[in-house]
N, C-alpha and C. Protein backbone atom coordinates (compact mmCIF):
# COMPACT_ATOMS: atom_id res chain seq x y z
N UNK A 1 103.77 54.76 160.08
CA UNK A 1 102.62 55.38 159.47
C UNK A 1 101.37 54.65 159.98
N UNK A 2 100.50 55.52 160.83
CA UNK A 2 99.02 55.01 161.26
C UNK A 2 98.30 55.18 160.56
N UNK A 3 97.33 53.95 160.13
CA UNK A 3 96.44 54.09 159.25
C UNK A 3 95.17 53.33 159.75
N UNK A 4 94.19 53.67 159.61
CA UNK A 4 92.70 53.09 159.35
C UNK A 4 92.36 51.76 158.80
N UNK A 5 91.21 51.16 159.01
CA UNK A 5 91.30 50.08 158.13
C UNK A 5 90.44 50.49 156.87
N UNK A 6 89.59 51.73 157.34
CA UNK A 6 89.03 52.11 156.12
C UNK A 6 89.80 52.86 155.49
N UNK A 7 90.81 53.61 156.00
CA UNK A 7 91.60 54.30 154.82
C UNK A 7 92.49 53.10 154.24
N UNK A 8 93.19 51.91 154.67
CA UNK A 8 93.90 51.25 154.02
C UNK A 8 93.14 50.86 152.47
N UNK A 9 91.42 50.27 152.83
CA UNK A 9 90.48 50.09 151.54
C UNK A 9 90.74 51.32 150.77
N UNK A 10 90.53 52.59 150.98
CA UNK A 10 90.71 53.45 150.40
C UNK A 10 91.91 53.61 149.36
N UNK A 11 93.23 53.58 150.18
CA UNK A 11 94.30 53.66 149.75
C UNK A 11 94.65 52.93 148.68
N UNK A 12 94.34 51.64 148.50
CA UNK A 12 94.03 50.27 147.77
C UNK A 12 93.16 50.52 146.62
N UNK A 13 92.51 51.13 146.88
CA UNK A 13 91.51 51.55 145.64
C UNK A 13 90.14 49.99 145.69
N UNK A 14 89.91 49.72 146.78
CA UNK A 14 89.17 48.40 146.74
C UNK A 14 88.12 48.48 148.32
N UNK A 15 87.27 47.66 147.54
CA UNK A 15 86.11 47.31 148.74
C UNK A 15 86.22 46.57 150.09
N UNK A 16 85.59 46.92 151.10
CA UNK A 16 85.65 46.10 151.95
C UNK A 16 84.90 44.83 151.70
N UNK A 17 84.24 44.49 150.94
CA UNK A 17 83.86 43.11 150.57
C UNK A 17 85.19 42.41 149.76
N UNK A 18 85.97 43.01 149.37
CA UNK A 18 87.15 42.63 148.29
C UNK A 18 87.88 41.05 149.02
N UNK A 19 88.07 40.38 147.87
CA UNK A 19 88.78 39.17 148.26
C UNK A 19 90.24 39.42 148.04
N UNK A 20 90.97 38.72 149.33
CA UNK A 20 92.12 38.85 149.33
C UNK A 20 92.90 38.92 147.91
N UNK A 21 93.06 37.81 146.80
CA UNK A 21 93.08 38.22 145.75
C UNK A 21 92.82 39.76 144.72
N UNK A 22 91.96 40.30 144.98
CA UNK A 22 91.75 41.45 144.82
C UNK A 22 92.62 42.67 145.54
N UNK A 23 92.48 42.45 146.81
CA UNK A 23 93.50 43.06 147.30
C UNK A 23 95.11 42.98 146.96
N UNK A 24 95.52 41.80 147.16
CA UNK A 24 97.18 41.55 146.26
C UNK A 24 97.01 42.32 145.18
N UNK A 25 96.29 41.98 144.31
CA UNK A 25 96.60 42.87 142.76
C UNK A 25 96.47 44.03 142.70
N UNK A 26 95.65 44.91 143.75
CA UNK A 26 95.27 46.46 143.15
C UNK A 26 96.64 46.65 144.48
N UNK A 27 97.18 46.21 145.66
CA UNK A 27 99.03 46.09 146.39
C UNK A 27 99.68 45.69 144.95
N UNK A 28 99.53 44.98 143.83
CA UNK A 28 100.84 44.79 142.98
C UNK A 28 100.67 46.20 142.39
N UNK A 29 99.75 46.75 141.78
CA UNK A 29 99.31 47.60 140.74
C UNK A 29 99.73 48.58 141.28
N UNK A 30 99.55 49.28 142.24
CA UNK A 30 99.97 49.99 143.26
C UNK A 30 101.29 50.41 143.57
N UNK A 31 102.35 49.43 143.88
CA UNK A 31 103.27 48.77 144.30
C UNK A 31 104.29 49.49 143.00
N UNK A 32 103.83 48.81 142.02
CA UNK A 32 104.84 48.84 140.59
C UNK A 32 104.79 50.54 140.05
N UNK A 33 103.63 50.90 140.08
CA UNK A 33 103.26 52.16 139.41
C UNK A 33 104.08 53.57 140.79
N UNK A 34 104.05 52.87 142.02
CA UNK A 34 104.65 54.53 143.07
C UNK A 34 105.81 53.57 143.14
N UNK A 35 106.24 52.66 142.95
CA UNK A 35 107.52 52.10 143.28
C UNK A 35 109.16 53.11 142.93
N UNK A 36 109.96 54.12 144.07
CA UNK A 36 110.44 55.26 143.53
C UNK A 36 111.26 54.93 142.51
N UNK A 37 112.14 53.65 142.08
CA UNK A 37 112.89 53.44 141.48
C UNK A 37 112.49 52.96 139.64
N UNK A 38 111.39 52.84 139.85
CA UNK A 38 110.55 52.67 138.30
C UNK A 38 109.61 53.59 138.05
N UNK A 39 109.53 54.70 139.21
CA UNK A 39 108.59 55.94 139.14
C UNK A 39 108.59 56.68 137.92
N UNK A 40 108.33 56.63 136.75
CA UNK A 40 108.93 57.77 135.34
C UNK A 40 108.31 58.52 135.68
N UNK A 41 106.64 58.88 136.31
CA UNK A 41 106.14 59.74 136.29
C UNK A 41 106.71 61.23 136.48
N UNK A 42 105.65 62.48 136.29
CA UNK A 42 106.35 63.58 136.60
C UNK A 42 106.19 63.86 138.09
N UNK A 43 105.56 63.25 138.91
CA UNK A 43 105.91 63.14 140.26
C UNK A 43 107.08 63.28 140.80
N UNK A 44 107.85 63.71 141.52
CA UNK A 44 108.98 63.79 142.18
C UNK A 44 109.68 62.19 142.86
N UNK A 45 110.59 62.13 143.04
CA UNK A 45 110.60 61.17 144.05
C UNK A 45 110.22 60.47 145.08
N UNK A 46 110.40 61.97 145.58
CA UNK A 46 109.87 61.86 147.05
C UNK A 46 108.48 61.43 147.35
N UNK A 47 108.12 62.10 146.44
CA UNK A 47 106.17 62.07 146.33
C UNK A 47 105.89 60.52 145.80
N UNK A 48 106.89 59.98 145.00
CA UNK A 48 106.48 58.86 144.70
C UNK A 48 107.18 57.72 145.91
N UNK A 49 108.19 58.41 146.47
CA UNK A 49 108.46 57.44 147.67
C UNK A 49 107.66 57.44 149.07
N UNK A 50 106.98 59.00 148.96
CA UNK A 50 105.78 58.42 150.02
C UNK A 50 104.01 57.63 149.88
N UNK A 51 103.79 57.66 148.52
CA UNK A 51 102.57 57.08 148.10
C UNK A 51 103.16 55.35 148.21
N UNK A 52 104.42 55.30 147.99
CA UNK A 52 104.53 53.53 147.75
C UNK A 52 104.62 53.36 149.32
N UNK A 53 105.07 53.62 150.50
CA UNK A 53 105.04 53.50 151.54
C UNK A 53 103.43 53.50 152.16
N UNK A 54 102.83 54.71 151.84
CA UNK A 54 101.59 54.69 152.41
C UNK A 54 100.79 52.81 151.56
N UNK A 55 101.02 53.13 150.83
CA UNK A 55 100.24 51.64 149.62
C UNK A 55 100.92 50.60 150.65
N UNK A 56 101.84 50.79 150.58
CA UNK A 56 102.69 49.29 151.15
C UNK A 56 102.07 49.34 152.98
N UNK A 57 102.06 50.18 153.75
CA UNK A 57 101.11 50.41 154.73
C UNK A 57 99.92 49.71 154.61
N UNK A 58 99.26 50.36 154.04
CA UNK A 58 97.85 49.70 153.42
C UNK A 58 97.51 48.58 153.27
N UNK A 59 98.43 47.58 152.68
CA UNK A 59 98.42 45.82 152.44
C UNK A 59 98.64 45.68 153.80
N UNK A 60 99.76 46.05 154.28
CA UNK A 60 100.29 45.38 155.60
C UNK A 60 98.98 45.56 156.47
N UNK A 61 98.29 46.50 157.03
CA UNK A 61 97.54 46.73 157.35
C UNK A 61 96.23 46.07 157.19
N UNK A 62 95.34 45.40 155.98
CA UNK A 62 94.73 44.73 155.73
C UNK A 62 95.24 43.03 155.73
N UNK A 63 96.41 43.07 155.67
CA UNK A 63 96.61 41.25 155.61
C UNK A 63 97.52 40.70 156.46
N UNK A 64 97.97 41.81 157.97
CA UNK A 64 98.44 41.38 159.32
C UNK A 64 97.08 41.19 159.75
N UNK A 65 97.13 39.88 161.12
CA UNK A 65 96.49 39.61 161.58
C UNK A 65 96.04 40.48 162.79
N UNK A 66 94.42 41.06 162.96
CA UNK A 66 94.23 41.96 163.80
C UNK A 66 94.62 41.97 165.09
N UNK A 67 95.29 40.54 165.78
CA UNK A 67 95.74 41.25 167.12
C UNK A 67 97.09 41.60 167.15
N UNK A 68 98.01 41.01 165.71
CA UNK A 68 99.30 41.78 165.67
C UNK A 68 99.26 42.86 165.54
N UNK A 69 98.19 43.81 165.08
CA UNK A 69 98.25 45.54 165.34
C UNK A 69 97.57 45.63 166.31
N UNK A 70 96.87 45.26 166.85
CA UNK A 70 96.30 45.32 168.01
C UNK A 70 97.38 46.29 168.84
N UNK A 71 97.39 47.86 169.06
CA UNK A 71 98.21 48.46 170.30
C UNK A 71 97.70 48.58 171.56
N UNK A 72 96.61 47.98 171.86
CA UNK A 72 96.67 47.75 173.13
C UNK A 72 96.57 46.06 173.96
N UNK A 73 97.41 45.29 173.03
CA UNK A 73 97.24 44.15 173.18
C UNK A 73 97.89 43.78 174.65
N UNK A 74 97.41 43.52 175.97
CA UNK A 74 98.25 43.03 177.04
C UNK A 74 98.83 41.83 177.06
N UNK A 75 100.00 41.91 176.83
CA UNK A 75 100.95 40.34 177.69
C UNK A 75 101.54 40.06 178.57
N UNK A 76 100.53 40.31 179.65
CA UNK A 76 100.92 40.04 180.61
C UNK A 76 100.25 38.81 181.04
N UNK A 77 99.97 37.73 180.00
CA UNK A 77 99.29 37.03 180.62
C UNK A 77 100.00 35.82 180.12
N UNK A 78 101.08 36.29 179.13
CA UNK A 78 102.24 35.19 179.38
C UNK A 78 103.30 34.94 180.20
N UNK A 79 103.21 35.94 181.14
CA UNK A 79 104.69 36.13 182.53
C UNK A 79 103.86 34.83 183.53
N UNK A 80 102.45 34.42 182.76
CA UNK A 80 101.91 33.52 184.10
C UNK A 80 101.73 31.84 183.78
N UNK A 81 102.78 31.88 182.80
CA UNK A 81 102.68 30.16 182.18
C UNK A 81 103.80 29.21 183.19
């Protein structure tokens, strides 16, 4: 799942000024509430198994380091050590 860094804020329900802290909790809040297996809602499963994926996207996305998503990262400049 490709995502934005502004849609990840989005997704999160939080600011781009937001402190990491902030971020973890509205990923726990998130997390617990689409999580499919504690889902009670009247949401479906499914629906609740793709909002916890997109959410869980979203953290990953904000708290990997930008050149590990980096897709056009070249390494070819370790074949020269």
């Amino acid at each position: 799942m490709k995502i934005t860094r502004d849609d990840a804020f989005r997704i999160l329900g939080v600011q781009e000024e937001s402190s990491p802290d902030e971020v973890r909790s509205s990923y726990k809040r998130l997390a617990l509430k689409w999580h499919p297996d504690k889902h009670g809602g009247t949401q479906s499963k499914e629906e609740a198994t793709h909002k916890f994926q997109e959410v869980s996207a979203a953290y990953k996305k904000l708290t990997t380091n930008a050149a590990d998503m980096d897709d056009e990262t070249d390494d070819s400049d370790f074949m020269n050590i």
